[in-house]
N, C-alpha and C. Protein backbone atom coordinates (compact mmCIF):
# COMPACT_ATOMS: atom_id res chain seq x y z
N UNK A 1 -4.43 3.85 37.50
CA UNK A 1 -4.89 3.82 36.14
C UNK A 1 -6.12 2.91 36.07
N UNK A 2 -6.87 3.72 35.72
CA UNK A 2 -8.52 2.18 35.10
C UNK A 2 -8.10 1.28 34.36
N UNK A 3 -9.25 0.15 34.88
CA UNK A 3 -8.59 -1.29 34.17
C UNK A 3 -8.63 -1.28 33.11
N UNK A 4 -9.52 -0.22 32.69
CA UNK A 4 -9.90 -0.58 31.09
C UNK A 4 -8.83 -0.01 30.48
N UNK A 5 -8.22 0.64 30.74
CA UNK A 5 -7.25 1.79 30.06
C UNK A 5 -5.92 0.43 30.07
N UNK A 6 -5.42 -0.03 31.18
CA UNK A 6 -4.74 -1.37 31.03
C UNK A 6 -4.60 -1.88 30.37
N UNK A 7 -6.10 -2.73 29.89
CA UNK A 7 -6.53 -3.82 29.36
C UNK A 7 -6.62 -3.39 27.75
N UNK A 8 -6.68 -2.38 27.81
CA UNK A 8 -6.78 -1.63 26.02
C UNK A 8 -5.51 -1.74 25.82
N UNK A 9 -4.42 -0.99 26.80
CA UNK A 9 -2.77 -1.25 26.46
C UNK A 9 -2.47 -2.82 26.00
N UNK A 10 -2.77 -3.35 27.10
CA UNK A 10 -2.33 -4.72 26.47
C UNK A 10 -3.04 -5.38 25.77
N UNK A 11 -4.24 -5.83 25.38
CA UNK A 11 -4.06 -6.09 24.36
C UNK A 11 -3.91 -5.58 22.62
N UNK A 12 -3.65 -4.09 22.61
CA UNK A 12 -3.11 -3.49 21.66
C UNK A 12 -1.42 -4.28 21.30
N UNK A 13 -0.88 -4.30 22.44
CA UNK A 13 0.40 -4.51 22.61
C UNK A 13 0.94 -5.65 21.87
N UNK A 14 -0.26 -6.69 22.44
CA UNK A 14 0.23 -7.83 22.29
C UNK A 14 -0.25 -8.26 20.60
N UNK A 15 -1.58 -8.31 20.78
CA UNK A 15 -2.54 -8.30 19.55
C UNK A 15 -1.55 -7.76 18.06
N UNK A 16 -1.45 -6.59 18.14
CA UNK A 16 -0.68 -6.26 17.42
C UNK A 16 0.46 -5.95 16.96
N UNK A 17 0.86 -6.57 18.23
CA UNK A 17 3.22 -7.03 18.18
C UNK A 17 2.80 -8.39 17.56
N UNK A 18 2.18 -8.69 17.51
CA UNK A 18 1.81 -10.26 16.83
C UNK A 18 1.63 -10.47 15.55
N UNK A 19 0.69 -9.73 14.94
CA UNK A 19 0.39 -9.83 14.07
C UNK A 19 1.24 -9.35 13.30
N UNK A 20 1.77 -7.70 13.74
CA UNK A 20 3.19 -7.06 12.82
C UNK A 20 3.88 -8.03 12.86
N UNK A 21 4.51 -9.00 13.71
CA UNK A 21 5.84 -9.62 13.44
C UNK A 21 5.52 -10.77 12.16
N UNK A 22 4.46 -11.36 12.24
CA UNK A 22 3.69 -12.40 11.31
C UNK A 22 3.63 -11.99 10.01
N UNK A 23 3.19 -11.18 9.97
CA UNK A 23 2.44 -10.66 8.37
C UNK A 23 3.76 -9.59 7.69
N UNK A 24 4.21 -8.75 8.82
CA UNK A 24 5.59 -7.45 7.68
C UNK A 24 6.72 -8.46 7.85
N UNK A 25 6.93 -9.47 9.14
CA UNK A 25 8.53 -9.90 9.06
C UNK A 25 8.44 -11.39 8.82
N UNK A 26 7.31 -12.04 8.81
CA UNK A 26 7.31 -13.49 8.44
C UNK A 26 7.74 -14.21 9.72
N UNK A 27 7.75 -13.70 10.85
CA UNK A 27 8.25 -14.71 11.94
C UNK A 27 7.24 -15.77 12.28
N UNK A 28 7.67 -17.29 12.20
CA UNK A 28 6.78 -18.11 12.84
C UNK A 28 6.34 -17.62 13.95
N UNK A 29 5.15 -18.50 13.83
CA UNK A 29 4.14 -18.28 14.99
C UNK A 29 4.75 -18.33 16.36
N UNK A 30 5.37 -19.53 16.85
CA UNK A 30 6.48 -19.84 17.99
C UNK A 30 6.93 -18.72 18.90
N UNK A 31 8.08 -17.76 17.60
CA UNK A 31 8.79 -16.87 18.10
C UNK A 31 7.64 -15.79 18.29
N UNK A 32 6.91 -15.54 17.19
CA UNK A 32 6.51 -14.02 17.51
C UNK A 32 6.07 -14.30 18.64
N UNK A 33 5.33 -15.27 19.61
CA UNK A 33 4.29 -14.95 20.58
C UNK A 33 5.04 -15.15 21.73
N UNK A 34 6.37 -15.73 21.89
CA UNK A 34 7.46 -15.96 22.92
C UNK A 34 8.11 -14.45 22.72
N UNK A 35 8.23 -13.65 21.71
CA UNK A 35 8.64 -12.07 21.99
C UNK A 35 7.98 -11.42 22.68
N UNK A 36 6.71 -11.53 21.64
CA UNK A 36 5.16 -10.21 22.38
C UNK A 36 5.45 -10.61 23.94
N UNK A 37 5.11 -11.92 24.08
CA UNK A 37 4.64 -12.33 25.36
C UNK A 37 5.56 -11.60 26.33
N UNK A 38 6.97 -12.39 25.84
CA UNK A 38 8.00 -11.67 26.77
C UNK A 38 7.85 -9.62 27.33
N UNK A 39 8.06 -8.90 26.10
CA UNK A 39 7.86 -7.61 26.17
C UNK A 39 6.77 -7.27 27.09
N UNK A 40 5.64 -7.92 26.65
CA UNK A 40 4.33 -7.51 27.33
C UNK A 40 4.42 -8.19 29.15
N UNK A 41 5.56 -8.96 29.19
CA UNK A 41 5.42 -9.36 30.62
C UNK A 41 6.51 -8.73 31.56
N UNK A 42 7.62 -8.51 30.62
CA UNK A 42 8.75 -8.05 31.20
C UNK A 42 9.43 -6.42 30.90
N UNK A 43 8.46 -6.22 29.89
CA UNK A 43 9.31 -4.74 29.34
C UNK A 43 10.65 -5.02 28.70
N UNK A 44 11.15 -3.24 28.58
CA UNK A 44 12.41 -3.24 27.88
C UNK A 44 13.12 -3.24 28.84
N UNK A 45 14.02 -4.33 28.95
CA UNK A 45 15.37 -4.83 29.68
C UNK A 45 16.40 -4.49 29.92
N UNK A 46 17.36 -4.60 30.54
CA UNK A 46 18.64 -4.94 29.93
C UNK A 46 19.36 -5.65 31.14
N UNK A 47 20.40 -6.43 30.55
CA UNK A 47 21.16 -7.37 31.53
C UNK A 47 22.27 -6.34 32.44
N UNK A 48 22.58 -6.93 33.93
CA UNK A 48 23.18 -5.67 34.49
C UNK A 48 24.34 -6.76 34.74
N UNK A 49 25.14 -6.13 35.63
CA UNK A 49 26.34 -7.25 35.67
C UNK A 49 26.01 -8.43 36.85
N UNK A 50 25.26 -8.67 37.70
CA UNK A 50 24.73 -9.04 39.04
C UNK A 50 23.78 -10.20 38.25
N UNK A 51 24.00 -10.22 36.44
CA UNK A 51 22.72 -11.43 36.07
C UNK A 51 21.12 -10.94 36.26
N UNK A 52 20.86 -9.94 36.68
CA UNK A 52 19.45 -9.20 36.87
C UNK A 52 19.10 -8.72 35.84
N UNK A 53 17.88 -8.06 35.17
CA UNK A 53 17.49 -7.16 34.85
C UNK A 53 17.25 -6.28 35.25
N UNK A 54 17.33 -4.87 34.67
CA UNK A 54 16.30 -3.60 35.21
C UNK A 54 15.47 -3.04 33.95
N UNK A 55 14.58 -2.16 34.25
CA UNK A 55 14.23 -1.26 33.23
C UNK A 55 14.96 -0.64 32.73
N UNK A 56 14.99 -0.71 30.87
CA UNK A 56 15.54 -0.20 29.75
C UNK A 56 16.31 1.89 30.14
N UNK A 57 14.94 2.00 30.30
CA UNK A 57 14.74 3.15 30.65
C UNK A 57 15.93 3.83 32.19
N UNK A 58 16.33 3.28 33.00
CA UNK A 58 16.91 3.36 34.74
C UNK A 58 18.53 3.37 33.66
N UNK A 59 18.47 2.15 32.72
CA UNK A 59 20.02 2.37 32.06
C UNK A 59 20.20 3.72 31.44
N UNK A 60 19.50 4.17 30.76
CA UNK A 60 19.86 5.06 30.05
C UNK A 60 19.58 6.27 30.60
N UNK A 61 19.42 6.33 31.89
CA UNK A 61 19.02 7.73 32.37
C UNK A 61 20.31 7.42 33.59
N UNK A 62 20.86 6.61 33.42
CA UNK A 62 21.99 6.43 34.61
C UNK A 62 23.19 7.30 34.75
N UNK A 63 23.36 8.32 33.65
CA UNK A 63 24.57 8.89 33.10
C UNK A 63 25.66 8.21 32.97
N UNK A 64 25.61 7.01 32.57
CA UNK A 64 26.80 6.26 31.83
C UNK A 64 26.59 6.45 30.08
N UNK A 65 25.61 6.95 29.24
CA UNK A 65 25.65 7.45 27.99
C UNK A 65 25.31 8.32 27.89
């Protein structure tokens, strides 16, 4: 993927997971940028039993739902 195409993702991502959480939900400054940050560094998660994460996505395609 080009960097630029990257670099447009994230900071769309972040830029504006920021600002939505600030201005529609009122979250202090603190949290919103410890969320964005998180998402934008780690993705969608989830805890497995081993204390790991994986991608959001690997759970739900696992055929356990």
């Amino acid at each position: 993927m080009p960097a630029a195409i990257t670099v447009t993702r994230a900071v769309n991502t972040v830029g504006w997971g920021y600002i939505h959480l600030r201005a529609s939900h009122q979250w202090d400054p603190a949290m919103a940028r410890r969320h964005v940050i998180d998402l934008a560094l780690n993705g969608l998660t989830t805890p497995t039993s081993d204390g790991t994460n994986r991608p959001y996505d690997l759970e739900i395609n696992s055929g356990r739902y």
